[in-house]
Protein backbone atom coordinates (compact mmCIF):
# COMPACT_ATOMS: atom_id res chain seq x y z
CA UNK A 1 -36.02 -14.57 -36.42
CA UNK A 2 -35.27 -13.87 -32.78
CA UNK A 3 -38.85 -13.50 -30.36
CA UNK A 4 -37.91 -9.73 -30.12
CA UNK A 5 -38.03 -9.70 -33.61
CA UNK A 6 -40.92 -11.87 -33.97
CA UNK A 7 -42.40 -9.22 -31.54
CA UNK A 8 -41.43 -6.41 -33.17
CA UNK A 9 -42.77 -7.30 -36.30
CA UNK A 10 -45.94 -7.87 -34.93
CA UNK A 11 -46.70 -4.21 -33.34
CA UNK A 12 -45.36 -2.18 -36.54
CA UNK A 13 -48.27 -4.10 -37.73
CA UNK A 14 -50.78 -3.75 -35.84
CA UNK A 15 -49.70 0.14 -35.87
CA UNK A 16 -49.95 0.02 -39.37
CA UNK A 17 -53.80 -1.78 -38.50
CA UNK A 18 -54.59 1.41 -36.19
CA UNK A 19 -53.82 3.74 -38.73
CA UNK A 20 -55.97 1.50 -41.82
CA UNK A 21 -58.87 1.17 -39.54
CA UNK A 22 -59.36 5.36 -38.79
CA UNK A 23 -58.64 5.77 -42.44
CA UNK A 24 -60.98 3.41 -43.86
CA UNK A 25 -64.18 2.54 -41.80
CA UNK A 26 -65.10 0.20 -44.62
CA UNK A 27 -61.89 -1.66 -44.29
CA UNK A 28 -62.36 -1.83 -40.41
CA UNK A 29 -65.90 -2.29 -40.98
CA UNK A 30 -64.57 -5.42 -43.19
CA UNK A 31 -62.17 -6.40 -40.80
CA UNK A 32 -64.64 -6.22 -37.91
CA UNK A 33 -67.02 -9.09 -39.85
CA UNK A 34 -63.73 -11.80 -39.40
CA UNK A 35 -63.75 -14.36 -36.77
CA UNK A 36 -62.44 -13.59 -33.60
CA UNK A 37 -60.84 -15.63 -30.40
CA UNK A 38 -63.77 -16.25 -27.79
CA UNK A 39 -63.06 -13.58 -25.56
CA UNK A 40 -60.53 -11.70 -27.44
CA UNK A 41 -61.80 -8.43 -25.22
CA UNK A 42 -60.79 -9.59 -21.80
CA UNK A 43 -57.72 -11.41 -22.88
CA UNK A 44 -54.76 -10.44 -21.15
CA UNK A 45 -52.07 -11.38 -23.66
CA UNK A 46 -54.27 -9.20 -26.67
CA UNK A 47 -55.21 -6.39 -24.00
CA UNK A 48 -51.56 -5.79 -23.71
CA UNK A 49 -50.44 -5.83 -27.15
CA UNK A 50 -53.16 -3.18 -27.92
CA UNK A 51 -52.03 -0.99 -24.45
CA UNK A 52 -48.32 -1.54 -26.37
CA UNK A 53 -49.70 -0.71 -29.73
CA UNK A 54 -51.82 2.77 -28.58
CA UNK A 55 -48.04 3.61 -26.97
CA UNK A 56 -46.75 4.20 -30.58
CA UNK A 57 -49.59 5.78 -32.11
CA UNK A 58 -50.57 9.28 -31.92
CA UNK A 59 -53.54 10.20 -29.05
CA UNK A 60 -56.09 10.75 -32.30
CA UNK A 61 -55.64 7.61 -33.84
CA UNK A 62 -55.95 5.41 -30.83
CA UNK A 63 -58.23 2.96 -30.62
CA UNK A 64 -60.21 1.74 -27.61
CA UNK A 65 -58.34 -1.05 -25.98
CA UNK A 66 -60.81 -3.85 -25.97
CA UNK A 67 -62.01 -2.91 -29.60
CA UNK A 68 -57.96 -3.01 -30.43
CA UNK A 69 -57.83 -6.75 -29.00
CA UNK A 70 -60.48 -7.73 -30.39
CA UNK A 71 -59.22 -6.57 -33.93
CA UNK A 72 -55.41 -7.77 -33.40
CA UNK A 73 -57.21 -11.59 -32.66
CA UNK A 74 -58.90 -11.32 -35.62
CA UNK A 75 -55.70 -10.56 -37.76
CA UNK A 76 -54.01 -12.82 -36.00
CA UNK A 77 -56.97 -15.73 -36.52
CA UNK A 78 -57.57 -14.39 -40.24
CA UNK A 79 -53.65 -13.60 -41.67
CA UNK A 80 -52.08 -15.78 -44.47
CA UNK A 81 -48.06 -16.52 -44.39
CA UNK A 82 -46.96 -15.28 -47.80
CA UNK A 83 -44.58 -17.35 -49.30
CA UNK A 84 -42.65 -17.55 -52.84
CA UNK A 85 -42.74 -19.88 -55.22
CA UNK A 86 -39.29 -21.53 -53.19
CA UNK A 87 -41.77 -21.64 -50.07
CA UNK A 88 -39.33 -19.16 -48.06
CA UNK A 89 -41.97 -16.85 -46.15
CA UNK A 90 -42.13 -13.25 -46.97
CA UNK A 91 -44.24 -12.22 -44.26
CA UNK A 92 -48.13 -12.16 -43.28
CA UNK A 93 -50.95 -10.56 -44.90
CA UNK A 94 -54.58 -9.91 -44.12
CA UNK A 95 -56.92 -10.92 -47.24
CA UNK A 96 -60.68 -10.55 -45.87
CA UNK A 97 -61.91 -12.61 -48.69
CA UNK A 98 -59.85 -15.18 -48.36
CA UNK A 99 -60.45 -15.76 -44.86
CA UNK A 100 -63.82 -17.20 -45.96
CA UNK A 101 -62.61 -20.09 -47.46
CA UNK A 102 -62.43 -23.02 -44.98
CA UNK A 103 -59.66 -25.92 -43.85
CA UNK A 104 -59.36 -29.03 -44.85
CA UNK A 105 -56.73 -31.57 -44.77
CA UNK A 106 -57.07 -32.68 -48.01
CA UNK A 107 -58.01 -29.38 -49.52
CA UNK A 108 -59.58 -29.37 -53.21
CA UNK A 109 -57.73 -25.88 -53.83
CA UNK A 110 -54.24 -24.21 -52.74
CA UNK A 111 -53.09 -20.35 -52.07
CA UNK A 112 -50.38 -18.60 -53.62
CA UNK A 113 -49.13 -15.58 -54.01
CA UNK A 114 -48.53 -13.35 -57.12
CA UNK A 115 -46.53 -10.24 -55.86
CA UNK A 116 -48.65 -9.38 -53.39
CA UNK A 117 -52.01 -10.42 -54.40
CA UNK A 118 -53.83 -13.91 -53.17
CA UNK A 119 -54.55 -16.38 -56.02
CA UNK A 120 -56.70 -19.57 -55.10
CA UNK A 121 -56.31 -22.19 -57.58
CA UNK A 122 -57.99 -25.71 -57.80
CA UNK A 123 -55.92 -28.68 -57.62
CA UNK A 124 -58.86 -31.51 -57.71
CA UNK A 125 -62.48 -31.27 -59.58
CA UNK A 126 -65.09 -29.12 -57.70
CA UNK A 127 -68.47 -29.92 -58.14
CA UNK A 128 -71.20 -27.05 -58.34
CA UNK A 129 -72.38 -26.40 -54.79
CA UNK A 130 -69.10 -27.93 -53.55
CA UNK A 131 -67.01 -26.00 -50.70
CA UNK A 132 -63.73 -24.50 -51.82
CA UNK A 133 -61.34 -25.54 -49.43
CA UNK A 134 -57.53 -24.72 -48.43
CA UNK A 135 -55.28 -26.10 -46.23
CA UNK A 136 -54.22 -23.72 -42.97
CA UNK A 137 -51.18 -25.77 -41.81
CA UNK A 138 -48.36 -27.60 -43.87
CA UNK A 139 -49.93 -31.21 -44.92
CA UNK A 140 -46.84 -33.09 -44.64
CA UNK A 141 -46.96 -32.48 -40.95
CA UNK A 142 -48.42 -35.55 -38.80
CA UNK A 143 -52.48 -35.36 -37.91
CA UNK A 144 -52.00 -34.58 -34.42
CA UNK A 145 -49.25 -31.86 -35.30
CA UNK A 146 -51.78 -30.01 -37.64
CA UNK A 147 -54.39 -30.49 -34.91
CA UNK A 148 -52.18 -28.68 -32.26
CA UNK A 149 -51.10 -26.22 -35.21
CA UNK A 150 -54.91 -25.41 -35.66
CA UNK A 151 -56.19 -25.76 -32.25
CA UNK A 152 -53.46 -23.00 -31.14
CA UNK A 153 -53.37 -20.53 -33.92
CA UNK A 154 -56.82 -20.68 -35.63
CA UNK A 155 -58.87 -21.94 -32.61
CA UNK A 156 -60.69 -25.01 -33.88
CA UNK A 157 -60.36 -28.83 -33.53
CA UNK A 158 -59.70 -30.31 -36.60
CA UNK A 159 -61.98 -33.26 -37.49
CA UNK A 160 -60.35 -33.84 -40.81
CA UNK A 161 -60.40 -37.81 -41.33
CA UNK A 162 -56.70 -37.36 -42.65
């Protein structure tokens, strides 16, 4: 896909966001609990995404702009790629839940997708008390590749010994 279409894709979502969070306050109210960017409400790049997104939406259903970057970074921080079972991407979706579950390199659990729900399943043992983890970034990709991968798009260094 082309960056205008990258783009475009990007603020039907976030319309569609607007429109979830003033019908549900106890999806925004989940939403609202996800990590965010340091800063997310004086950053320029967000702040103008949500002055493009309020553009499209009616004047009732606007948000407030620094409350609109805030929640577009923590979509953006907190989405999944959904892929099929061929690994060709489908698109991006935003499972709360799942967002709980943290990196690792060598993860003891991967995500799929079964139409358009969000299955974890284990792929080593897990002791109790043991952290579920997933991997964020493709694990064939060199260490300092998934670094940069994570550093940019989740906003962590990645201290993973792999």
């Amino acid at each position: 896909p082309t960056a205008t279409q990258k783009a475009t894709r990007g603020l039907r979502m976030f319309i569609r966001l607007v429109h979830a969070v003033q019908r549900s306050p106890g999806a925004a109210a989940r939403l609202e609990s996800l990590e965010k960017a340091a800063g997310a409400e004086q950053n320029e790049a967000l702040l103008g995404m949500a002055g493009a997104v309020n553009r499209f939406v009616p004047p009732n259903v606007r948000l407030e702009q620094t409350r609109l970057a805030a929640l577009i970074s923590r979509t953006q921080r907190n989405m999944h790629a959904v892929v099929n079972l061929a690994g060709n991407a489908l698109g991006h979706g935003l499972y709360p839940q799942a967002s709980f579950f943290n990196h690792a390199c060598r993860p003891n659990s991967v995500v799929s997708f079964l139409d358009s729900s969000l299955v974890v399943r284990t792929i080593a043992p897990i002791k109790a008390g043991e952290e579920v983890t997933i991997a964020y970034v493709e694990l064939y990709a060199p260490r300092d590749v998934r670094r940069q991968q994570l550093q940019a798009k989740k906003g962590f260094h990645c201290e993973c010994r792999r």
